[in-house]
Protein backbone atom coordinates (compact mmCIF):
# COMPACT_ATOMS: atom_id res chain seq x y z
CA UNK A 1 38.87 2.54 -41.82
CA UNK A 2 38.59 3.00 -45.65
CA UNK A 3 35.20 0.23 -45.29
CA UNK A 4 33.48 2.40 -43.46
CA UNK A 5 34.22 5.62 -45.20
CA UNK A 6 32.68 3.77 -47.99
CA UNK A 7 30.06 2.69 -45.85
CA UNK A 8 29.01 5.71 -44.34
CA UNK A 9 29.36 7.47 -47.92
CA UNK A 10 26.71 4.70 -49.34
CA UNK A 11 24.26 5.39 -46.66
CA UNK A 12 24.60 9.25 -46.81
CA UNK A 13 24.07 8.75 -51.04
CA UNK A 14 21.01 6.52 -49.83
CA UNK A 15 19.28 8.62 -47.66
CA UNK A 16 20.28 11.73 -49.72
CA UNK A 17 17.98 9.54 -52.60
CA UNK A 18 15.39 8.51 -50.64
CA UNK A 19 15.17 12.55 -49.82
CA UNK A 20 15.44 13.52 -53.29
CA UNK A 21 12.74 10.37 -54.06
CA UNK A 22 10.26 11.52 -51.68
CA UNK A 23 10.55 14.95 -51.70
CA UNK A 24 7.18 16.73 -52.21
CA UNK A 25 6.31 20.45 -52.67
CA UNK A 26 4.21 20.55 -49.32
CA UNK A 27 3.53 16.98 -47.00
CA UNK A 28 0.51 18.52 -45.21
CA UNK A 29 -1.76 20.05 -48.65
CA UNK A 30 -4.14 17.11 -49.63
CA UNK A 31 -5.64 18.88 -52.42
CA UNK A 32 -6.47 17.62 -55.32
CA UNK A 33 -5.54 19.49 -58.75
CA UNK A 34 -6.58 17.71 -62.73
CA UNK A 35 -4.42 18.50 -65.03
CA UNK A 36 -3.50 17.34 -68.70
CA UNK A 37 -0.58 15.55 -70.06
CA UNK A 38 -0.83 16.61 -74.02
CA UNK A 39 0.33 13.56 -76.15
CA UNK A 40 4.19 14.10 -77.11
CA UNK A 41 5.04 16.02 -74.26
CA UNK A 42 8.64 15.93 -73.25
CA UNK A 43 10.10 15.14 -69.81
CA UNK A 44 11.09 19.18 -69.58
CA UNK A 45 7.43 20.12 -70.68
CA UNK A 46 5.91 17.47 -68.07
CA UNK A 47 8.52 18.76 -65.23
CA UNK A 48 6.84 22.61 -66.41
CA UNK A 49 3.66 21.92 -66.52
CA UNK A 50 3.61 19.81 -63.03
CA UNK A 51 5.83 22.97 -61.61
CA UNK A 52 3.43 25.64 -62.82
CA UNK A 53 0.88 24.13 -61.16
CA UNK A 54 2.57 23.51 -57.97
CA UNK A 55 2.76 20.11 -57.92
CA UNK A 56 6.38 20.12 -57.76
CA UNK A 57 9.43 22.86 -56.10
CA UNK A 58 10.77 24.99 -58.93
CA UNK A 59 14.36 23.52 -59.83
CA UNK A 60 13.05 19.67 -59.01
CA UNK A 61 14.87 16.75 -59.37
CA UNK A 62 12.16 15.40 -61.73
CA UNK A 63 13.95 15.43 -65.13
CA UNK A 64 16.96 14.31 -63.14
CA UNK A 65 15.24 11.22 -62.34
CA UNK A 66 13.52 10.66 -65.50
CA UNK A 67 16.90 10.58 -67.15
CA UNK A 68 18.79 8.61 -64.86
CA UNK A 69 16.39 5.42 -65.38
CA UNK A 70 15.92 6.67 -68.66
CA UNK A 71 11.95 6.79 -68.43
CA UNK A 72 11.62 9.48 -71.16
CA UNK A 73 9.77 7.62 -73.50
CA UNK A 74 7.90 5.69 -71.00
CA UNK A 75 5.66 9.11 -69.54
CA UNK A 76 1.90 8.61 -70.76
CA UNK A 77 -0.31 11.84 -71.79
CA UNK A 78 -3.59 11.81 -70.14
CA UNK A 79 -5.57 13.75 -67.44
CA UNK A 80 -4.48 12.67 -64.06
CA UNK A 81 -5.15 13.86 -60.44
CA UNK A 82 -2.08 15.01 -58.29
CA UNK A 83 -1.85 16.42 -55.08
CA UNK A 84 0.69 18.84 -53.25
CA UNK A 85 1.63 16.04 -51.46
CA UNK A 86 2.49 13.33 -53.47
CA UNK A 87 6.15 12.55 -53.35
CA UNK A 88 8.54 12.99 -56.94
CA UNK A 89 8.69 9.00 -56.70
CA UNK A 90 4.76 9.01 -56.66
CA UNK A 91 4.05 11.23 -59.06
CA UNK A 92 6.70 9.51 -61.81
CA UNK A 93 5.21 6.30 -60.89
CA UNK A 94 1.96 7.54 -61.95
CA UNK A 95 3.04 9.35 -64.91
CA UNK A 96 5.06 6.35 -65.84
CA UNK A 97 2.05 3.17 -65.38
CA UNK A 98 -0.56 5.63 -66.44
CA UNK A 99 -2.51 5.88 -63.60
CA UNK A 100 -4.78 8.48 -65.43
CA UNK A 101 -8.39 9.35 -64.16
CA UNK A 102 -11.10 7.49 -65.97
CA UNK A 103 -13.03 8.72 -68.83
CA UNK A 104 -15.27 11.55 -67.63
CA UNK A 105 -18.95 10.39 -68.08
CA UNK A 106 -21.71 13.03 -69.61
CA UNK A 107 -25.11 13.01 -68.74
CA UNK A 108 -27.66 14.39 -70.94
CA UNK A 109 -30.93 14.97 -71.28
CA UNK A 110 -33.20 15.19 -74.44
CA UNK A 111 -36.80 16.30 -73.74
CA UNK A 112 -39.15 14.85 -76.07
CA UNK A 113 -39.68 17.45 -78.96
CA UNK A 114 -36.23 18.11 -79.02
CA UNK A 115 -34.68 18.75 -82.67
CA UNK A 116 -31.40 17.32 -83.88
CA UNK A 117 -30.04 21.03 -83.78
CA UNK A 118 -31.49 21.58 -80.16
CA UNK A 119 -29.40 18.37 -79.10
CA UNK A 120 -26.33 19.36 -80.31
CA UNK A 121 -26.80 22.36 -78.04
CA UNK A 122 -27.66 20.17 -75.55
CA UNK A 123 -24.43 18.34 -76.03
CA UNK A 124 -22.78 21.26 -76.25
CA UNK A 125 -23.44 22.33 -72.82
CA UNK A 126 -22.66 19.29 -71.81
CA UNK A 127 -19.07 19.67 -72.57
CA UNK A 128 -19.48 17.49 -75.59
CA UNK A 129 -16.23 18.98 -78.04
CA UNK A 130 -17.64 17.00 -81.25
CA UNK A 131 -21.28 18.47 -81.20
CA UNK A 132 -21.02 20.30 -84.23
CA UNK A 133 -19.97 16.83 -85.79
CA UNK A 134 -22.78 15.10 -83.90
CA UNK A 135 -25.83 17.59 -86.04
CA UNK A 136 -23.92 17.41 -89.27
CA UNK A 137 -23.72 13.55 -88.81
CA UNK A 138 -27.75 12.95 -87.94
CA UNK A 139 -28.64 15.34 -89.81
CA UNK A 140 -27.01 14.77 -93.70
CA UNK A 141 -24.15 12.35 -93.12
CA UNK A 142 -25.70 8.72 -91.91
CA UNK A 143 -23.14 6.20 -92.15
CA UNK A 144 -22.91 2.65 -93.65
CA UNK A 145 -22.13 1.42 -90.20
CA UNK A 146 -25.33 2.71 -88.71
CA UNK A 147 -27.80 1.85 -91.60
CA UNK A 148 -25.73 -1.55 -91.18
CA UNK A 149 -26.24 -2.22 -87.63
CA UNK A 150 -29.50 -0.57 -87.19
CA UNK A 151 -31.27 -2.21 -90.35
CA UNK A 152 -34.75 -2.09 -88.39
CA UNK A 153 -34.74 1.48 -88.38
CA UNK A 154 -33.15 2.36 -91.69
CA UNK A 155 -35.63 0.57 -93.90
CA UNK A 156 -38.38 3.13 -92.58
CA UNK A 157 -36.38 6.12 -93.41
CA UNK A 158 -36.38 7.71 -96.25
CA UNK A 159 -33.49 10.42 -95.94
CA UNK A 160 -30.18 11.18 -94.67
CA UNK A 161 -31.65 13.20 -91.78
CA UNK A 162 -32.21 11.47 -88.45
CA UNK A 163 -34.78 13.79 -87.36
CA UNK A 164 -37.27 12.37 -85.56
CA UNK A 165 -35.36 8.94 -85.11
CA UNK A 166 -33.21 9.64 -82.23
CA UNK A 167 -35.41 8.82 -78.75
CA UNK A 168 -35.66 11.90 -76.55
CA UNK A 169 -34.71 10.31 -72.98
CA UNK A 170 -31.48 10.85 -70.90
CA UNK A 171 -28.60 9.38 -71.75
CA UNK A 172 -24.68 8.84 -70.21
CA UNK A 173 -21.58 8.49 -72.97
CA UNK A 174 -17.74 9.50 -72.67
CA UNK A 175 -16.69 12.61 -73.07
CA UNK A 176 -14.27 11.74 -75.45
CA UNK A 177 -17.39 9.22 -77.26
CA UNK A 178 -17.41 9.30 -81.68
CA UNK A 179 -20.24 11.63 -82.85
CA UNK A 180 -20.98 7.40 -84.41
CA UNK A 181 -21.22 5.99 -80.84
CA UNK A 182 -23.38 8.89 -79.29
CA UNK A 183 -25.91 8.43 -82.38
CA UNK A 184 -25.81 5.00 -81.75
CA UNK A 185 -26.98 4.83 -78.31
CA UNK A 186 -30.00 6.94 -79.23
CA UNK A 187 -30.98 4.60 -82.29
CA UNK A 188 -30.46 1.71 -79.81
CA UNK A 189 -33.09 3.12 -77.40
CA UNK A 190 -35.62 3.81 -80.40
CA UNK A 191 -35.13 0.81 -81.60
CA UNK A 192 -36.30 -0.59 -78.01
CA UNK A 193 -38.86 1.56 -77.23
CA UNK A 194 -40.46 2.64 -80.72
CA UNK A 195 -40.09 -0.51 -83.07
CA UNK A 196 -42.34 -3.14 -80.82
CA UNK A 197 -44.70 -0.83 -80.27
CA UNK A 198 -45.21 0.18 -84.27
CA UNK A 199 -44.11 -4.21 -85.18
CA UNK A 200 -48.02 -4.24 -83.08
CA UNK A 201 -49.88 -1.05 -84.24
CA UNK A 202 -48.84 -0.80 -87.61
CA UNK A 203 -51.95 -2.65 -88.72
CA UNK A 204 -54.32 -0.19 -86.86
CA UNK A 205 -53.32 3.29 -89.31
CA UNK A 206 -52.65 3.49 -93.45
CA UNK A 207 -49.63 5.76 -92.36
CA UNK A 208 -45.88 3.95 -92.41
CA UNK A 209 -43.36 4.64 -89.75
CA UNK A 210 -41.88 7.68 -91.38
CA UNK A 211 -45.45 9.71 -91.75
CA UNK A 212 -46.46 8.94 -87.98
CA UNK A 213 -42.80 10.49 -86.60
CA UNK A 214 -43.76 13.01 -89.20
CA UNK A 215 -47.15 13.70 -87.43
CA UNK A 216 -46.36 12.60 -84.05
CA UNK A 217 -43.34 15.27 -84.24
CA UNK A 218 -45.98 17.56 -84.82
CA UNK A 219 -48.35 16.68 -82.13
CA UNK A 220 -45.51 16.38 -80.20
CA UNK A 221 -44.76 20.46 -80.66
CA UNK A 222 -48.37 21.59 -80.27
CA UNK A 223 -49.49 19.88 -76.85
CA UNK A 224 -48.83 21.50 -74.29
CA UNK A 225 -51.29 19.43 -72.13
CA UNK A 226 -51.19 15.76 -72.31
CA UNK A 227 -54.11 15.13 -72.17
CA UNK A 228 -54.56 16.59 -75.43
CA UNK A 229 -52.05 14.70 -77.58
CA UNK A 230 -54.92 12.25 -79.38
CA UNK A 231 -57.52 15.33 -80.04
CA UNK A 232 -54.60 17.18 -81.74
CA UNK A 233 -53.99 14.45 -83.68
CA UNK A 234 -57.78 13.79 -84.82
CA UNK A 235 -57.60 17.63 -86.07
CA UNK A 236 -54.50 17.23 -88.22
CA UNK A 237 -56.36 13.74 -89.54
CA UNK A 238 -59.46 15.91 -90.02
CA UNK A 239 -57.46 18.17 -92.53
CA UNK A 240 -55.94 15.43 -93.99
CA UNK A 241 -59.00 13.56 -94.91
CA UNK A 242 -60.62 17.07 -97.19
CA UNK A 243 -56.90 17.95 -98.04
CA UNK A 244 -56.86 20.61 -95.73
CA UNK A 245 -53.23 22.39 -95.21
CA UNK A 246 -52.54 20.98 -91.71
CA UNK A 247 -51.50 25.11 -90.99
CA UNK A 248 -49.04 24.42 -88.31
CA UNK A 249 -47.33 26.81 -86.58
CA UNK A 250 -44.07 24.49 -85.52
CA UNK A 251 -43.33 23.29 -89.13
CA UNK A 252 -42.96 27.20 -89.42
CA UNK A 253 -40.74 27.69 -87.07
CA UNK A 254 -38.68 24.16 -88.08
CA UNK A 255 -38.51 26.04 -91.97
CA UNK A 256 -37.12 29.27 -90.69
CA UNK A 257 -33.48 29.89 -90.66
CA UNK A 258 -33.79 32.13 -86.81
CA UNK A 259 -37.20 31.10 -86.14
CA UNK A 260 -38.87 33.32 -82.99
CA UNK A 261 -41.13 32.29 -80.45
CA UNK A 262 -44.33 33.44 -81.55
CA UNK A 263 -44.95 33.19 -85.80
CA UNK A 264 -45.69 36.16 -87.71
CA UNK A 265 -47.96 36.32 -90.90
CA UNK A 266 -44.83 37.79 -93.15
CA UNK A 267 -43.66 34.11 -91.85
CA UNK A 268 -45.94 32.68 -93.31
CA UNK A 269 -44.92 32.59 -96.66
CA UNK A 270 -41.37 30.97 -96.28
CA UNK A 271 -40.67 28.93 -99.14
CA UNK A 272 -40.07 25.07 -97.62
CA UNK A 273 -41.37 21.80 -98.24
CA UNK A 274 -42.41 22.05 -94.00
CA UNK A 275 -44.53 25.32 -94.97
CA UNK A 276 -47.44 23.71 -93.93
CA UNK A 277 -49.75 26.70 -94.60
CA UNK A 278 -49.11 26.50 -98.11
CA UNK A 279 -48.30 23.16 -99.15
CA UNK A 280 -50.97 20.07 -98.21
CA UNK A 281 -50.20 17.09 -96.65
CA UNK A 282 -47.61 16.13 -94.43
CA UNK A 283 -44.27 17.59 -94.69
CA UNK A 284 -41.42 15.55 -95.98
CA UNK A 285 -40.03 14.34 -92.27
CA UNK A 286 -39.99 15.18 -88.54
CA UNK A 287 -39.69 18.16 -87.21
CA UNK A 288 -38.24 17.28 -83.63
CA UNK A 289 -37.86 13.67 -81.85
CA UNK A 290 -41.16 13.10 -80.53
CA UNK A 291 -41.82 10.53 -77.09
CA UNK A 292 -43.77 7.56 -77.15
CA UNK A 293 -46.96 9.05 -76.14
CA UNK A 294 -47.06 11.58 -78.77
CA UNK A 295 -46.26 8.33 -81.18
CA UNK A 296 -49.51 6.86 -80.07
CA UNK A 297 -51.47 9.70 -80.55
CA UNK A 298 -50.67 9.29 -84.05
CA UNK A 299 -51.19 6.18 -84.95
CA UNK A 300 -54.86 6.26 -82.40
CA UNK A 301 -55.91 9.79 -82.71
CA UNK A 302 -59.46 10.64 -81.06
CA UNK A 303 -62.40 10.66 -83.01
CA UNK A 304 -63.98 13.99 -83.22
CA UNK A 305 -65.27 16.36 -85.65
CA UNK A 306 -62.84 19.13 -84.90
CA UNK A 307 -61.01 20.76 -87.54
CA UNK A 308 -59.19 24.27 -85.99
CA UNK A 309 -57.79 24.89 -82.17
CA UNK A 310 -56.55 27.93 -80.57
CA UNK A 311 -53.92 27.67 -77.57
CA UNK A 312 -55.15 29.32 -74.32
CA UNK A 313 -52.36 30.92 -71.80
CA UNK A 314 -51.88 27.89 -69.78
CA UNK A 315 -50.84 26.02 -73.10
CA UNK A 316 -53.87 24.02 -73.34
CA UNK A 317 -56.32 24.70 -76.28
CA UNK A 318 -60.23 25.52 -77.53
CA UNK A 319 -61.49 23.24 -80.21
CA UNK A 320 -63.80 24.44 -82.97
CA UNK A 321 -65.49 22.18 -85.90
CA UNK A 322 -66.13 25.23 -88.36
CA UNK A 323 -64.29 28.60 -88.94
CA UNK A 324 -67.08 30.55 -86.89
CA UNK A 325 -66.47 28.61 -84.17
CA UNK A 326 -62.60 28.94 -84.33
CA UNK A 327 -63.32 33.01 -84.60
CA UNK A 328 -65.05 33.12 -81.73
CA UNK A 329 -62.67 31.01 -79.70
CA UNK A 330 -59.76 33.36 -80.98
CA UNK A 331 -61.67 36.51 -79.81
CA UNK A 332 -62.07 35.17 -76.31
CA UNK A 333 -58.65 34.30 -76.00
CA UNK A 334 -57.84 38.48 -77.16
CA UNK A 335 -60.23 39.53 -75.07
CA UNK A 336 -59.27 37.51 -72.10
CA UNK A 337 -55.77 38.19 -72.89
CA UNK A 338 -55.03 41.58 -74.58
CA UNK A 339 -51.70 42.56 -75.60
């Protein structure tokens, strides 16, 4: 008699366990709800933050559990997906082998002409946390590691400042990704695209590698029309040649601490080595991340005559060889267009 009192009490303890084991807050609710385990996060605060969002009953026998096989130390922080239905012995399994989602995946985007600023907005949006760290990085803080690993590139540059050096094209990283690996993937696809294509041109201009980003970033701001990346480039060559102030309006704009859309004449005068209205030649570096065609352009600009253009409402632009011509294309566009 007593054997099966103690038999029937085992197998009313079982199936109480296997109850308390597979309980779930609602069998029938497949949803799926992400949440975060914070690193250091106690069994209590893992049981509150699984009951707040209703992944467990209020008053579970989670901790319970946890502390009975003493699994305490053995719950991993991490984002994970649970569902209304998963059962306490699923969701401590999980919690407990780490079954976390993978690393989320970004995809960006970086048209060409983008600056370094401009793509840590772009990261930004994203949902990239460490942009801020990504434009102070490329843009004063290049590492040993990088110069190191990317020797190719670093010989042509000059500066801290990876302006112009960081290949406009889309890219995928980890959200979670070092502001080091993020650069890196965008000097690995310059170094792809840009470097064989100067290693065979470089004989064809008197520029080096630095000066053609410089002018290409240039070009790369002012076409609007494809079309007319290599005449662009044969006026800023033009100006070059007499020592001519190459006058353009994006090296402005890059100068200015809240530059605007269109540049003003009180503009004009802001005191920067990229004031290209007032000092001659190139300025010291890019002024955006210019694509491959605008790269060509400047190292095999058109030959022409032209030495002024004015842009026309659908972006494309009038080319004049003296300042009367120019002032005549300028009044048509007015007239055409008044404001």
């Amino acid at each position: 008699m007593k054997i099966k009192i103690v038999i029937w009490l085992g197998i009313t303890l079982l199936s109480l366990f296997s109850a308390v084991l597979f309980q779930s807050i609602n069998v029938f609710d497949f949803s799926i709800t992400k949440l975060t385990i914070p690193p250091g996060s106690s069994a209590r605060s893992v049981q509150a933050i699984l009951e707040e969002h209703e992944i467990l009953p209020p008053r579970s026998s989670f901790l319970m559990l946890v502390r009975l096989f003493r699994l305490q130390d053995r719950l991993r922080a991490g984002d994970y997906n649970f569902s209304p239905s998963d059962s306490l012995l699923k969701i401590i399994l999980k919690l407990t082998q780490g079954k976390t989602l993978p690393p989320k995946q970004l995809r960006v985007t970086f048209p060409e002409g983008t600056s370094i600023y401009k793509m840590g907005l772009s990261l930004k949006d994203a949902g990239f946390s460490n942009w801020a760290e990504f434009q102070a990085l490329v843009n004063e803080g290049i590492t040993g590691g990088l110069r190191s690993n990317h020797w190719k590139i670093f010989k042509y540059v000059p500066s801290e400042s990876l302006e112009g050096y960081l290949f406009p094209d889309t890219y995928q990283f980890y959200a979670d990704a070092s502001v080091e690996a993020v650069a890196e993937i965008m000097l690995k696809r310059f170094e792809a695209v840009v470097i064989p294509f100067w290693e065979r041109s470089k004989q064809d201009t008197k520029l080096n590698l630095h000066e053609i980003l410089t002018l290409a970033s240039i070009i790369e701001k002012e076409a609007r029309v494809p079309s007319e990346r290599e005449i662009i480039a044969s006026v800023f060559y033009n100006r070059l040649k007499i020592g001519m102030p190459l006058a353009a309006d994006p090296t402005i704009k890059y100068a200015l601490e809240r530059p605007t859309k269109k540049v003003f004449v009180d503009q004009l005068s802001v005191k920067s080595p990229y004031n290209t209205y007032k000092r001659r030649g190139l300025p010291p570096g890019p002024i955006c991340n210019p694509g491959l065609d605008s790269i060509k352009a400047a190292v095999y600009p058109a030959k022409t005559d032209y030495l002024f253009f004015v842009a026309k409402p659908d972006g494309s632009h009038t080319f004049s060889k003296t300042w009367q011509e120019h002032q005549v294309a300028r009044g048509k566009v007015l007239l055409n267009n008044p404001r």
